[in-house]
C-alpha atoms as a PDB file:
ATOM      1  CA  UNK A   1      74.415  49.123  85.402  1.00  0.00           C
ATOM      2  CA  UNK A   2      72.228  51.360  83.308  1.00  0.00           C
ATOM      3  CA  UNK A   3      68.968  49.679  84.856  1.00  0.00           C
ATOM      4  CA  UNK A   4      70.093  49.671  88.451  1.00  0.00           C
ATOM      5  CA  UNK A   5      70.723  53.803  88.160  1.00  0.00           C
ATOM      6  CA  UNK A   6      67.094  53.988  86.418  1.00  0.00           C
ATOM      7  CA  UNK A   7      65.636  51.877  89.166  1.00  0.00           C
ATOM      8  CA  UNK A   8      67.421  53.854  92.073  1.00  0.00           C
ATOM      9  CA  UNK A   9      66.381  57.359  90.292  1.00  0.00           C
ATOM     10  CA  UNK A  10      63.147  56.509  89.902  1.00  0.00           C
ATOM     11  CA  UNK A  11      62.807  55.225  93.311  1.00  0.00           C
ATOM     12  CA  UNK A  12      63.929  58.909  94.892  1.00  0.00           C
ATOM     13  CA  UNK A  13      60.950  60.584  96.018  1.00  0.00           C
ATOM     14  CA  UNK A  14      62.011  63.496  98.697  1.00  0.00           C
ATOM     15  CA  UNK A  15      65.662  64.706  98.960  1.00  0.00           C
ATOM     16  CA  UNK A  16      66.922  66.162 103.106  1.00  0.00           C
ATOM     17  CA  UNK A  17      67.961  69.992 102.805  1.00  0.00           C
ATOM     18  CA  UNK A  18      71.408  69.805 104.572  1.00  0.00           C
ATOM     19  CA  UNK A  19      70.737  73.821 105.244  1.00  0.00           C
ATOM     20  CA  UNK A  20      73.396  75.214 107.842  1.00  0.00           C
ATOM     21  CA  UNK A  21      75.424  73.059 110.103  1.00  0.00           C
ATOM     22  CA  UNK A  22      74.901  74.154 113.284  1.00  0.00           C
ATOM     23  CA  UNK A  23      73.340  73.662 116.964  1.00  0.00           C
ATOM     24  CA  UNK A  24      69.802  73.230 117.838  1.00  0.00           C
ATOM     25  CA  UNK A  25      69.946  76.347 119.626  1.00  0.00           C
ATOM     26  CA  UNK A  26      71.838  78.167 117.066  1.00  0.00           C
ATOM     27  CA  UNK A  27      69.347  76.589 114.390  1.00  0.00           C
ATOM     28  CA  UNK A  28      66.750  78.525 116.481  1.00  0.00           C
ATOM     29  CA  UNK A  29      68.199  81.789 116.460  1.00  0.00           C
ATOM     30  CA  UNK A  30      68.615  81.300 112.750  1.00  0.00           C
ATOM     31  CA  UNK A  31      65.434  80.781 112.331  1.00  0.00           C
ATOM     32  CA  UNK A  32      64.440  84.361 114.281  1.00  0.00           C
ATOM     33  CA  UNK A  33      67.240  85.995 112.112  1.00  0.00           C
ATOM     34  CA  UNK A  34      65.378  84.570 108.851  1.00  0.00           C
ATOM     35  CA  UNK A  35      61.893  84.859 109.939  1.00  0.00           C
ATOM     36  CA  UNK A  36      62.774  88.871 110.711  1.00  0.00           C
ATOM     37  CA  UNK A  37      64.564  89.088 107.392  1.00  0.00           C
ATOM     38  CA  UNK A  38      61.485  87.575 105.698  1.00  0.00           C
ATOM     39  CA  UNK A  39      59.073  89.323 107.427  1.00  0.00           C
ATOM     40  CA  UNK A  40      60.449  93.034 106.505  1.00  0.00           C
ATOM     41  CA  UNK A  41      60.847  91.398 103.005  1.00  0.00           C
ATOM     42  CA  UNK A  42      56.920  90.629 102.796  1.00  0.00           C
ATOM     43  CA  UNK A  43      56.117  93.739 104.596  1.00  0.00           C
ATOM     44  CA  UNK A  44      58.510  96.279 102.525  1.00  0.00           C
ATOM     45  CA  UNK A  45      57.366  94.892  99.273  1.00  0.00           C
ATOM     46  CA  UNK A  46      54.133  94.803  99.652  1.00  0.00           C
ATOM     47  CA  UNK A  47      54.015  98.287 101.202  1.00  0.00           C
ATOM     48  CA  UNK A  48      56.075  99.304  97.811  1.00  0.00           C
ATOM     49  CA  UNK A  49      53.454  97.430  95.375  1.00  0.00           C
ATOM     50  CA  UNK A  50      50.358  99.096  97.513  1.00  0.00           C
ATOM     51  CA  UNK A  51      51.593 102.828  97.549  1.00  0.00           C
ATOM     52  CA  UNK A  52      52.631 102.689  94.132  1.00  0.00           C
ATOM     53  CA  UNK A  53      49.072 101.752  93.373  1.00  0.00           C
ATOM     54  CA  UNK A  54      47.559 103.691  95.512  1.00  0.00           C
ATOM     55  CA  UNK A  55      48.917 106.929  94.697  1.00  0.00           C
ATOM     56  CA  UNK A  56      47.937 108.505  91.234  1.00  0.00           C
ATOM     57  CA  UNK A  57      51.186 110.504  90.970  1.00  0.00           C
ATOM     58  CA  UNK A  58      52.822 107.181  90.510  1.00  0.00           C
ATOM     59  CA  UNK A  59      51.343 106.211  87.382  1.00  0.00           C
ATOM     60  CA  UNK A  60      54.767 106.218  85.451  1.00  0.00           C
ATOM     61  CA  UNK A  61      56.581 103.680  83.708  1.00  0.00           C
ATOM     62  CA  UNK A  62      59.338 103.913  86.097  1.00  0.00           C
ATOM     63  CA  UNK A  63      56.694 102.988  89.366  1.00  0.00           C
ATOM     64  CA  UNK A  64      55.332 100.815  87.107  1.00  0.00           C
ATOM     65  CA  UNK A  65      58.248  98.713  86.665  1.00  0.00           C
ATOM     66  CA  UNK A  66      59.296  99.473  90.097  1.00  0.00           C
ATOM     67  CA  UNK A  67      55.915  98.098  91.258  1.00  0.00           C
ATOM     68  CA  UNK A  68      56.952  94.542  89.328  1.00  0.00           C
ATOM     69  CA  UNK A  69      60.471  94.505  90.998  1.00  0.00           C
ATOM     70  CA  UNK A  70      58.750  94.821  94.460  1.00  0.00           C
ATOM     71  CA  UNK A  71      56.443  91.659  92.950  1.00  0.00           C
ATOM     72  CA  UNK A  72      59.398  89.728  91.879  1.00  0.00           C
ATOM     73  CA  UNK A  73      61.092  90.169  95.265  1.00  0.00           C
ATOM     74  CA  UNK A  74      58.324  88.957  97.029  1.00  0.00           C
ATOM     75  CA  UNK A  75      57.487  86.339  95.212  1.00  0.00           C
ATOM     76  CA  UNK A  76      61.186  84.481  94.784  1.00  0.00           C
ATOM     77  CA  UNK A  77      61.904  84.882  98.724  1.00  0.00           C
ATOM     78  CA  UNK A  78      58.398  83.341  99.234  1.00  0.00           C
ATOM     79  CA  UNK A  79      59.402  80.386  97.123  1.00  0.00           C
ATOM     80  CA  UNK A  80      62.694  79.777  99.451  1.00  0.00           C
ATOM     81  CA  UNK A  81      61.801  81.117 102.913  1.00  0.00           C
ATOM     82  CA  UNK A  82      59.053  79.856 104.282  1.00  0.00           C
ATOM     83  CA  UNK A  83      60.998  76.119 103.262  1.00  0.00           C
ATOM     84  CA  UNK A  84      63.386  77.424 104.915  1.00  0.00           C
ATOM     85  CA  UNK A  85      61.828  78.655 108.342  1.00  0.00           C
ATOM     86  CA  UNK A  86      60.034  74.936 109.126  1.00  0.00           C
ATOM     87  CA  UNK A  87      63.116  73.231 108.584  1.00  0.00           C
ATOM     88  CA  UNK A  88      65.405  75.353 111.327  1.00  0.00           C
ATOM     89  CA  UNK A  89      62.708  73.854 113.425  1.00  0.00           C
ATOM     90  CA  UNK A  90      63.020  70.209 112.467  1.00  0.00           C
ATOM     91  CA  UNK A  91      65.516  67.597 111.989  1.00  0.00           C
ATOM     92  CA  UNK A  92      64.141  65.610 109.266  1.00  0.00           C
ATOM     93  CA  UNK A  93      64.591  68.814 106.700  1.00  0.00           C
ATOM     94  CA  UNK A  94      62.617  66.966 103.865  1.00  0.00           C
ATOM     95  CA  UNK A  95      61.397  68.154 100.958  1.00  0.00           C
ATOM     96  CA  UNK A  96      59.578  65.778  98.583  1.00  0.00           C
ATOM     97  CA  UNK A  97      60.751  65.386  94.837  1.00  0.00           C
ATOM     98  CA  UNK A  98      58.480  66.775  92.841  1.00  0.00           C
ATOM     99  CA  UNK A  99      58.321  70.008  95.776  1.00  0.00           C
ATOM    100  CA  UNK A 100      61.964  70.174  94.909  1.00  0.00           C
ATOM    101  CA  UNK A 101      61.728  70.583  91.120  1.00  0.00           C
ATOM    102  CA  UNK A 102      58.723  72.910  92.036  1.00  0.00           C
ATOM    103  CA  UNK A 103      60.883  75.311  94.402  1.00  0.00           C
ATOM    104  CA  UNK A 104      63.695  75.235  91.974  1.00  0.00           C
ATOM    105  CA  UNK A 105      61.327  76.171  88.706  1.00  0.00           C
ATOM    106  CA  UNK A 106      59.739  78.846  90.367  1.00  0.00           C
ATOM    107  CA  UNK A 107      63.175  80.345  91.559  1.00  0.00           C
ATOM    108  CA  UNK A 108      64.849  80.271  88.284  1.00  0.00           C
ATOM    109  CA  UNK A 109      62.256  82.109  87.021  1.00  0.00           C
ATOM    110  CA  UNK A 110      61.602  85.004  89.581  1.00  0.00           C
ATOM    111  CA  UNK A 111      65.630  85.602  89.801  1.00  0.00           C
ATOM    112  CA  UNK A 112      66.090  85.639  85.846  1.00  0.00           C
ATOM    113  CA  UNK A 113      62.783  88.039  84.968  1.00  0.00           C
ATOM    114  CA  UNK A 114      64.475  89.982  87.834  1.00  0.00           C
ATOM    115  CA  UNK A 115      67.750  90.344  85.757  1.00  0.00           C
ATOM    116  CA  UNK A 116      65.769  91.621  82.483  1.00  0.00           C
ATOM    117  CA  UNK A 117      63.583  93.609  84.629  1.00  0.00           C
ATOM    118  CA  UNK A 118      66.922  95.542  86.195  1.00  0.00           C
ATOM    119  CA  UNK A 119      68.029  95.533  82.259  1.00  0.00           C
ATOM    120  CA  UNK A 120      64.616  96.872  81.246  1.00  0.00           C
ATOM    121  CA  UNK A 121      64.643  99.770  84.048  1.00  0.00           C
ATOM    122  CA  UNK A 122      68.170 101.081  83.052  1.00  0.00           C
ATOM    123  CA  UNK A 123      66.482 101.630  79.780  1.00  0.00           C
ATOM    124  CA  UNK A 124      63.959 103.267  80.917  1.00  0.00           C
ATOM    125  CA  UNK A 125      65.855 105.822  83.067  1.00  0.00           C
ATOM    126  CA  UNK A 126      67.478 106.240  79.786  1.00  0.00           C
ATOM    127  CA  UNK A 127      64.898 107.249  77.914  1.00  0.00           C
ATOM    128  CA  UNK A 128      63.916 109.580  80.491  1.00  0.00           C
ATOM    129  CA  UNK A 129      67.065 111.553  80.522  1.00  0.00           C
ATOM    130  CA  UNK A 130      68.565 110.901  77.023  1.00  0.00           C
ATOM    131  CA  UNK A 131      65.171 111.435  74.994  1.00  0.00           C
ATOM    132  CA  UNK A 132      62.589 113.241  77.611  1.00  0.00           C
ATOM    133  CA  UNK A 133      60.467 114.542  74.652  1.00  0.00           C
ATOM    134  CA  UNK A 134      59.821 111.287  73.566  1.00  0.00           C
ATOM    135  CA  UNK A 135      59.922 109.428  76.291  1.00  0.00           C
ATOM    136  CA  UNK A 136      55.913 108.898  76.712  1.00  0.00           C
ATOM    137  CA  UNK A 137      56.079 107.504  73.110  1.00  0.00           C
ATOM    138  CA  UNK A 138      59.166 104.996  73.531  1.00  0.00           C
ATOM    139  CA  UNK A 139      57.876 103.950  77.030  1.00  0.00           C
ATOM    140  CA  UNK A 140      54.090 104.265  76.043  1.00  0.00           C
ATOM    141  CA  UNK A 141      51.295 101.726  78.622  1.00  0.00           C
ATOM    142  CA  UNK A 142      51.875  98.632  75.852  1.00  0.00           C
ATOM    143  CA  UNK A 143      55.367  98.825  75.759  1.00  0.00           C
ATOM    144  CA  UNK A 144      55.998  98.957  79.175  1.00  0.00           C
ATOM    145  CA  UNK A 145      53.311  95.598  79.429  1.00  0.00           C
ATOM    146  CA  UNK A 146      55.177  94.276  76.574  1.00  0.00           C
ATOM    147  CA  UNK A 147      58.771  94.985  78.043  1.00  0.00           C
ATOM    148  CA  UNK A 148      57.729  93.044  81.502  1.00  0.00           C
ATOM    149  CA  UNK A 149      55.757  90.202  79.904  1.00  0.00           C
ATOM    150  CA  UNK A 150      59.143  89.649  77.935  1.00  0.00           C
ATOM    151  CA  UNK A 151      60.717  89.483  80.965  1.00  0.00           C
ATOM    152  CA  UNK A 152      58.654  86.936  82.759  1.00  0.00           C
ATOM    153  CA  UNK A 153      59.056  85.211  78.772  1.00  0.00           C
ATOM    154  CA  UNK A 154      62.827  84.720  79.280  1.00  0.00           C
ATOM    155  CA  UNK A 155      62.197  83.701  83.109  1.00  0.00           C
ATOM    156  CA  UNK A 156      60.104  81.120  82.186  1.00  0.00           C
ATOM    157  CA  UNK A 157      62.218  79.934  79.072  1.00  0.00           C
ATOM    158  CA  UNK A 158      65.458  80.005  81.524  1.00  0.00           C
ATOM    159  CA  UNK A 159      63.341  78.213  83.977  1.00  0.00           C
ATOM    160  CA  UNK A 160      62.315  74.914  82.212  1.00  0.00           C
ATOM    161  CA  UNK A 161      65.598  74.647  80.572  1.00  0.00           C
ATOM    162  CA  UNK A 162      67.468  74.430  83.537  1.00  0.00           C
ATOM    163  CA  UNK A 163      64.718  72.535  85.089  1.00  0.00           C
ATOM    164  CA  UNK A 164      64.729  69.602  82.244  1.00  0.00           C
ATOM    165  CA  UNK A 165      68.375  69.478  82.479  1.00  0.00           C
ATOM    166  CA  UNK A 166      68.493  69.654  86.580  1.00  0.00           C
ATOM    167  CA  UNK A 167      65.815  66.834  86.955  1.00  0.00           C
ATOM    168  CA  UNK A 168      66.785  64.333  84.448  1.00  0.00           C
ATOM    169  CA  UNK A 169      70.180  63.537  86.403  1.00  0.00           C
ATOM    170  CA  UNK A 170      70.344  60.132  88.024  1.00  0.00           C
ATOM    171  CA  UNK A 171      70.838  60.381  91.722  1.00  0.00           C
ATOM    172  CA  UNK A 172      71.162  56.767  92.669  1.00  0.00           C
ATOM    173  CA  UNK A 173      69.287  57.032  95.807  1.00  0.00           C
ATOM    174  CA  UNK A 174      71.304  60.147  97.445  1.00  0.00           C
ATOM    175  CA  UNK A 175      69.138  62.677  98.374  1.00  0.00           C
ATOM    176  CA  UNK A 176      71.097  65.072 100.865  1.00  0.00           C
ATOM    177  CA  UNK A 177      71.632  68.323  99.156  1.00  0.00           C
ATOM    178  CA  UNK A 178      74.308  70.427 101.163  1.00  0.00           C
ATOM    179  CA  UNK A 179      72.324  74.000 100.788  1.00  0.00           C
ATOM    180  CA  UNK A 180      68.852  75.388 102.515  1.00  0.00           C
ATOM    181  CA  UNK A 181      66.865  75.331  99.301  1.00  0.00           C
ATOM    182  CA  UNK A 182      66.935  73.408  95.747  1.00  0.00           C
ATOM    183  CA  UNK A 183      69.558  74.931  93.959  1.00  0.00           C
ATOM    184  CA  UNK A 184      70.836  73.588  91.220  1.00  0.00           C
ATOM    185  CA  UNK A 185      74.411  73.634  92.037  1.00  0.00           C
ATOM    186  CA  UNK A 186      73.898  71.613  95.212  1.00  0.00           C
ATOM    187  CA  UNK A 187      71.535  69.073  92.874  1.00  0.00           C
ATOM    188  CA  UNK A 188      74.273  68.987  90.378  1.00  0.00           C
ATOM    189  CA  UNK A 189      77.063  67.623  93.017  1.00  0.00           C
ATOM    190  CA  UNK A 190      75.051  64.617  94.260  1.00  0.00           C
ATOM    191  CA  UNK A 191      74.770  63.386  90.753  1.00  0.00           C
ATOM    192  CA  UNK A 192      75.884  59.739  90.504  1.00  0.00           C
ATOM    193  CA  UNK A 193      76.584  60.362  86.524  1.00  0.00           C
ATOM    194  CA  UNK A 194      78.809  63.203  85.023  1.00  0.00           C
ATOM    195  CA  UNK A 195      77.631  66.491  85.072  1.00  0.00           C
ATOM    196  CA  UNK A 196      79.552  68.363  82.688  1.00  0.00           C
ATOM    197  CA  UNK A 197      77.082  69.146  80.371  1.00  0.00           C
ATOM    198  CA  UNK A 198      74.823  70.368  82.724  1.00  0.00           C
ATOM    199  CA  UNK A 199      77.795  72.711  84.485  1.00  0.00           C
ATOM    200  CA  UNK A 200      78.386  74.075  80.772  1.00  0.00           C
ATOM    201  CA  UNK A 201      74.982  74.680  80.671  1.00  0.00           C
ATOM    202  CA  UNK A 202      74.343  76.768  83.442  1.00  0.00           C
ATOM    203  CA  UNK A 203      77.742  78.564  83.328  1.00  0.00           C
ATOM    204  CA  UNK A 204      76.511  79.027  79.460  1.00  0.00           C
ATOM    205  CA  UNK A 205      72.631  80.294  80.302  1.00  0.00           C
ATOM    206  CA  UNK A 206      73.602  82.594  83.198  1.00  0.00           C
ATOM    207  CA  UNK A 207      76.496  83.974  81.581  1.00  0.00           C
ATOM    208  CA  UNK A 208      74.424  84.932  78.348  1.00  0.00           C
ATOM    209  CA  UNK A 209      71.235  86.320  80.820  1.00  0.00           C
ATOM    210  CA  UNK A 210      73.881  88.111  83.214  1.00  0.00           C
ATOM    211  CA  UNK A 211      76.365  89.392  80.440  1.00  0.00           C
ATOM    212  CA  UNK A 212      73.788  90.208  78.263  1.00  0.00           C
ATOM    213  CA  UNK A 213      71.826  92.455  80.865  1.00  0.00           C
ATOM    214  CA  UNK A 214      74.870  94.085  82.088  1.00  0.00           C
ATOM    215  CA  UNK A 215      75.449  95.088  78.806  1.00  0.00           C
ATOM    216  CA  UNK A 216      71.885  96.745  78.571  1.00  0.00           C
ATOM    217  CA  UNK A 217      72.895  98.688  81.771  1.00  0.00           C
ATOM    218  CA  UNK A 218      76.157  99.829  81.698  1.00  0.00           C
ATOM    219  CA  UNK A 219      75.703 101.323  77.677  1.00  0.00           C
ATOM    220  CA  UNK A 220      72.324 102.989  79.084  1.00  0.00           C
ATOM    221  CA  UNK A 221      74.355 104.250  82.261  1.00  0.00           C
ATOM    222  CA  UNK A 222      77.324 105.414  79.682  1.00  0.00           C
ATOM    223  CA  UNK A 223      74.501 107.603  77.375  1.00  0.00           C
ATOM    224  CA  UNK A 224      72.856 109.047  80.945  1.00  0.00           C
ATOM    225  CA  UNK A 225      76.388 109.862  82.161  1.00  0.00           C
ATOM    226  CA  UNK A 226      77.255 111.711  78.520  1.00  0.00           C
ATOM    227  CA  UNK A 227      73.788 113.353  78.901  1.00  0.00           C
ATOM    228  CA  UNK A 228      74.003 114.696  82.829  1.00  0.00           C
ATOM    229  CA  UNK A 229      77.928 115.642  82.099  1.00  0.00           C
ATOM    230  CA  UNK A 230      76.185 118.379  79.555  1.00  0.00           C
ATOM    231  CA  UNK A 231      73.937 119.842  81.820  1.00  0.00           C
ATOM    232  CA  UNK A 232      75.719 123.569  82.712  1.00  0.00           C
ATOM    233  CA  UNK A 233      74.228 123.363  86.446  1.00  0.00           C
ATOM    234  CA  UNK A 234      76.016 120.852  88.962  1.00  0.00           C
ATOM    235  CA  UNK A 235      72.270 121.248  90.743  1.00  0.00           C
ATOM    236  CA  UNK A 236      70.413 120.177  87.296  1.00  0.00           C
ATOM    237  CA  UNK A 237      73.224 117.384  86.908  1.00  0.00           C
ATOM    238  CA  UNK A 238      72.736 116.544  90.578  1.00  0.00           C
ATOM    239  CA  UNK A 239      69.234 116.052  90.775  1.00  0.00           C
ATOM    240  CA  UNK A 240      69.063 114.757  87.077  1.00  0.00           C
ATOM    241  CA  UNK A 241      71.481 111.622  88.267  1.00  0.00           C
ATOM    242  CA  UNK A 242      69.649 111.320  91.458  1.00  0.00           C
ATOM    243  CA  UNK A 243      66.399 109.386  89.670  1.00  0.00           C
ATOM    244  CA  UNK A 244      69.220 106.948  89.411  1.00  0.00           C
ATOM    245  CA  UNK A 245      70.609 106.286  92.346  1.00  0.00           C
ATOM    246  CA  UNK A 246      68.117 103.736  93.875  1.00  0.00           C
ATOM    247  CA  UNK A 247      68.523 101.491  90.472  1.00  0.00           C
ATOM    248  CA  UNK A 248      72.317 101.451  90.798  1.00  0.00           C
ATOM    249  CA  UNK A 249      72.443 100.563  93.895  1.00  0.00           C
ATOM    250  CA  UNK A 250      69.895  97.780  93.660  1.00  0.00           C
ATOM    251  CA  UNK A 251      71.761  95.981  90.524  1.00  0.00           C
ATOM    252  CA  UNK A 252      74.978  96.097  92.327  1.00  0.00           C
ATOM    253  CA  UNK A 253      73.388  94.288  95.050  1.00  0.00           C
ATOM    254  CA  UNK A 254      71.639  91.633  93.034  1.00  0.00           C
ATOM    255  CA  UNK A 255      74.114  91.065  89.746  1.00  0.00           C
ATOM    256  CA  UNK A 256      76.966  91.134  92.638  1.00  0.00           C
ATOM    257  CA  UNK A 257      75.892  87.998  94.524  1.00  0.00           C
ATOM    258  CA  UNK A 258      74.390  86.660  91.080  1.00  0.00           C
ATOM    259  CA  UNK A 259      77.805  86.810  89.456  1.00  0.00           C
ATOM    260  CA  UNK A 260      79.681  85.310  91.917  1.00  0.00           C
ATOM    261  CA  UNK A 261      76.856  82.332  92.796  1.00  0.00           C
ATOM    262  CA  UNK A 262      76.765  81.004  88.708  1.00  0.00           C
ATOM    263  CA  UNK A 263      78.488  83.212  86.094  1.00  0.00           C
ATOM    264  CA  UNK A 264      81.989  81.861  86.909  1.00  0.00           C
ATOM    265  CA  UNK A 265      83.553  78.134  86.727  1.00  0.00           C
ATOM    266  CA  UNK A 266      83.665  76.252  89.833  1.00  0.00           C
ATOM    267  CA  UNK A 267      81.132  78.057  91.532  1.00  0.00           C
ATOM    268  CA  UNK A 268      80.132  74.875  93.256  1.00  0.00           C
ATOM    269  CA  UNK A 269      83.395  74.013  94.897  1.00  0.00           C
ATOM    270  CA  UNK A 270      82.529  75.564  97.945  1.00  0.00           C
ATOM    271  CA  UNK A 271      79.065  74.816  99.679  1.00  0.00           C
ATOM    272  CA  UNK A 272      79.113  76.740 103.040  1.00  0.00           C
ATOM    273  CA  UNK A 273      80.192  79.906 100.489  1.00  0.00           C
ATOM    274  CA  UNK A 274      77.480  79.047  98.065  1.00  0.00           C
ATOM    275  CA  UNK A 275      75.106  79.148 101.174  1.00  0.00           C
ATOM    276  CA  UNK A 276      76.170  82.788 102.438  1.00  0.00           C
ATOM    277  CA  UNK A 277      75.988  84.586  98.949  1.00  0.00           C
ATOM    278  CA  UNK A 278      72.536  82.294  98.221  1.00  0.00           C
ATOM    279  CA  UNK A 279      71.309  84.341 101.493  1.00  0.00           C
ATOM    280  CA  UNK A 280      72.296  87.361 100.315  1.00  0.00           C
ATOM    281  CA  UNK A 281      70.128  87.045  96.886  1.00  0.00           C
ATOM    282  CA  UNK A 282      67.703  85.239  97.883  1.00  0.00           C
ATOM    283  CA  UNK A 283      66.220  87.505 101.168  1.00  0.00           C
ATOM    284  CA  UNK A 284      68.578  90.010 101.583  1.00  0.00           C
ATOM    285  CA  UNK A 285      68.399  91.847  98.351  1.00  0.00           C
ATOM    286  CA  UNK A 286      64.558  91.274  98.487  1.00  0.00           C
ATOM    287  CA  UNK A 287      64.447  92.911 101.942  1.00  0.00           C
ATOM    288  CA  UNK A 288      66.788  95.658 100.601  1.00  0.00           C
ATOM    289  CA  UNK A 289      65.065  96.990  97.755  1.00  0.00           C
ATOM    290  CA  UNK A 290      61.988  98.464  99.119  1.00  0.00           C
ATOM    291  CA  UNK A 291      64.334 100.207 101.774  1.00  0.00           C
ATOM    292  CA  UNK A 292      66.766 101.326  98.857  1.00  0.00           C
ATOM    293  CA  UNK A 293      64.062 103.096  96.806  1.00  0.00           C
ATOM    294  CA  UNK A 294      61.945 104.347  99.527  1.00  0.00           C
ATOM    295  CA  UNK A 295      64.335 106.086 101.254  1.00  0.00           C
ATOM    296  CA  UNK A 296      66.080 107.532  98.298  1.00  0.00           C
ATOM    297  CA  UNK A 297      63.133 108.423  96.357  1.00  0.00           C
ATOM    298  CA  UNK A 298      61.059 111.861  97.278  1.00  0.00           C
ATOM    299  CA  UNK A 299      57.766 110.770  95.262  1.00  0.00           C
ATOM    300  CA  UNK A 300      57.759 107.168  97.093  1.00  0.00           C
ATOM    301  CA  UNK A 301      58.107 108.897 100.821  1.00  0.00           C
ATOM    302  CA  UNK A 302      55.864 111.918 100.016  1.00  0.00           C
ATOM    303  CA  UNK A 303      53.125 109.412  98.697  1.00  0.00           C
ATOM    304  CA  UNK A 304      53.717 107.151 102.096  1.00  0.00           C
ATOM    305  CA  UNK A 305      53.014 110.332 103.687  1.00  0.00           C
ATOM    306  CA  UNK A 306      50.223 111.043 102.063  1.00  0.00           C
ATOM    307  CA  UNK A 307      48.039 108.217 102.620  1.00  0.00           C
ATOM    308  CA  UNK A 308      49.717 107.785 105.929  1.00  0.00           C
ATOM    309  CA  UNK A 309      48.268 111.374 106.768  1.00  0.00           C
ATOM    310  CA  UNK A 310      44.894 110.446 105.092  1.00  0.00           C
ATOM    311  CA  UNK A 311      44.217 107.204 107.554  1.00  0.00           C
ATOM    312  CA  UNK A 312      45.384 109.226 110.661  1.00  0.00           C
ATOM    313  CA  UNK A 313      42.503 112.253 109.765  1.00  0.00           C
ATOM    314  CA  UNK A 314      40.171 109.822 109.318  1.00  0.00           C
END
């Protein structure tokens, strides 16, 4: 028995993305809806990472790390979309083996440096309110290198964990994963062996990345709250809050759909679920952010302004 699973696993070389069940037409106008979604994504990003570069006034550990969030987003919804787009348009939806692993690698560790890199920005806002004086020193040029390199660190350890585990089931010839991309909860289901180590393994992982980033954020959020209650001046208190705004909002957005994908038990029970909240964190939240801190931050739409107003006088 033990040979004939090695010989069918070995033989697997491509797996069929499944994606959503529904008409050719309707598998059209998804792929308009996706390609829009994908193409704001690529365009808001990268209109985030340029400005922030561009602009000398952003030369702060907070654009800095914001620049890396817009590089994070872009890169992980690159991994899944463009997958994604060519197989609304055909009906073989194949994707080969080793592609598979590839896609999946490369996800795991975009979405987990994301999660430190949401931790490390709470800490940094922080800093900023809770110890301005100092705040040059704690968040000086190397430690805000060292703080993101750490992140992509725990990405990449995350990544080839899960990645081993994934990738040395035994699939015993079925290769029709019921989601749009290689995630490892659809892998997991068309195992032929049992999978219970690897569920406890995930659940484990993204429980200790998710709970232990939370953490990070909601005791920085707690010591900026006790901070901004002191100010005398509802303005100063206002406007002292308001540098936070933009990072709330984006790590309710991402840890929400995060949460509620891996960081509970029976997560995989329901595919067509798994497939809506996989949209929402894969492309949505990458289309989001650049819209979510543009809008809400002054320095980001003054500097859009300003080289905006610099190309039109020339």
């Amino acid at each position: 028995m033990k040979s004939e699973l090695k010989r069918n696993y070995t033989e697997l070389t491509e797996f069929i993305l499944l994606g959503f069940r529904a008409s050719p037409k309707f598998q059209v106008f998804l792929f308009l809806v996706f390609l829009m979604i994908y193409m704001v994504t690529v365009v808001g990003n990268a209109s985030m990472i340029t400005v922030i570069k561009m602009d000398s006034r952003l030369q702060t550990p907070m654009y800095f790390f914001l620049r890396n969030l817009s590089y994070l987003d872009l890169c992980y919804s690159t991994v899944i979309a463009p997958k994604t787009l060519a197989n609304f348009l055909t009906s073989e939806k194949k994707i080969s083996y080793n592609g598979c692993a590839t896609q999946f690698f490369f996800f795991a560790l975009f979405v987990t440096a994301e999660c430190f890199l949401l931790a490390v920005m709470a800490f940094d806002r922080f800093s900023a309110i809770c110890s301005p004086l100092l705040y040059h020193v704690h968040m000086s040029k190397k430690v805000c290198v060292q703080l993101v390199t750490g992140s992509y660190i725990c990405g990449c350890i995350n990544s080839m964990v899960q990645t081993g585990f994934t990738f040395s089931l035994h699939f015993c010839g079925e290769n029709r994963v019921d989601h749009f991309f290689c995630d490892v909860t659809a892998l997991i289901k068309i195992s032929c062996i049992d999978t219970f180590v690897n569920e406890i393994v995930l659940f484990i992982l993204s429980a200790l990345i998710v709970i232990s980033t939370i953490i990070i954020i909601l005791v920085s959020y707690a010591y900026i709250l006790s901070t901004v209650l002191k100010i005398p001046s509802s303005h100063g208190r206002s406007k002292t809050f308001s540098t936070c705004g933009s990072h709330i909002a984006a790590v309710s957005l991402f840890y929400g759909t995060v949460f509620f994908m891996y960081a509970q038990p029976g997560s995989i029970s329901s595919p067509e679920k798994s497939k809506i909240v996989a949209v929402f964190y894969t492309l949505i939240t990458s289309m989001l952010n650049p819209l979510i801190y543009s809008l809400r931050n002054r320095d980001v739409k003054d500097a859009v302004k300003k080289i905006l107003g610099g190309k039109c006088s020339q």
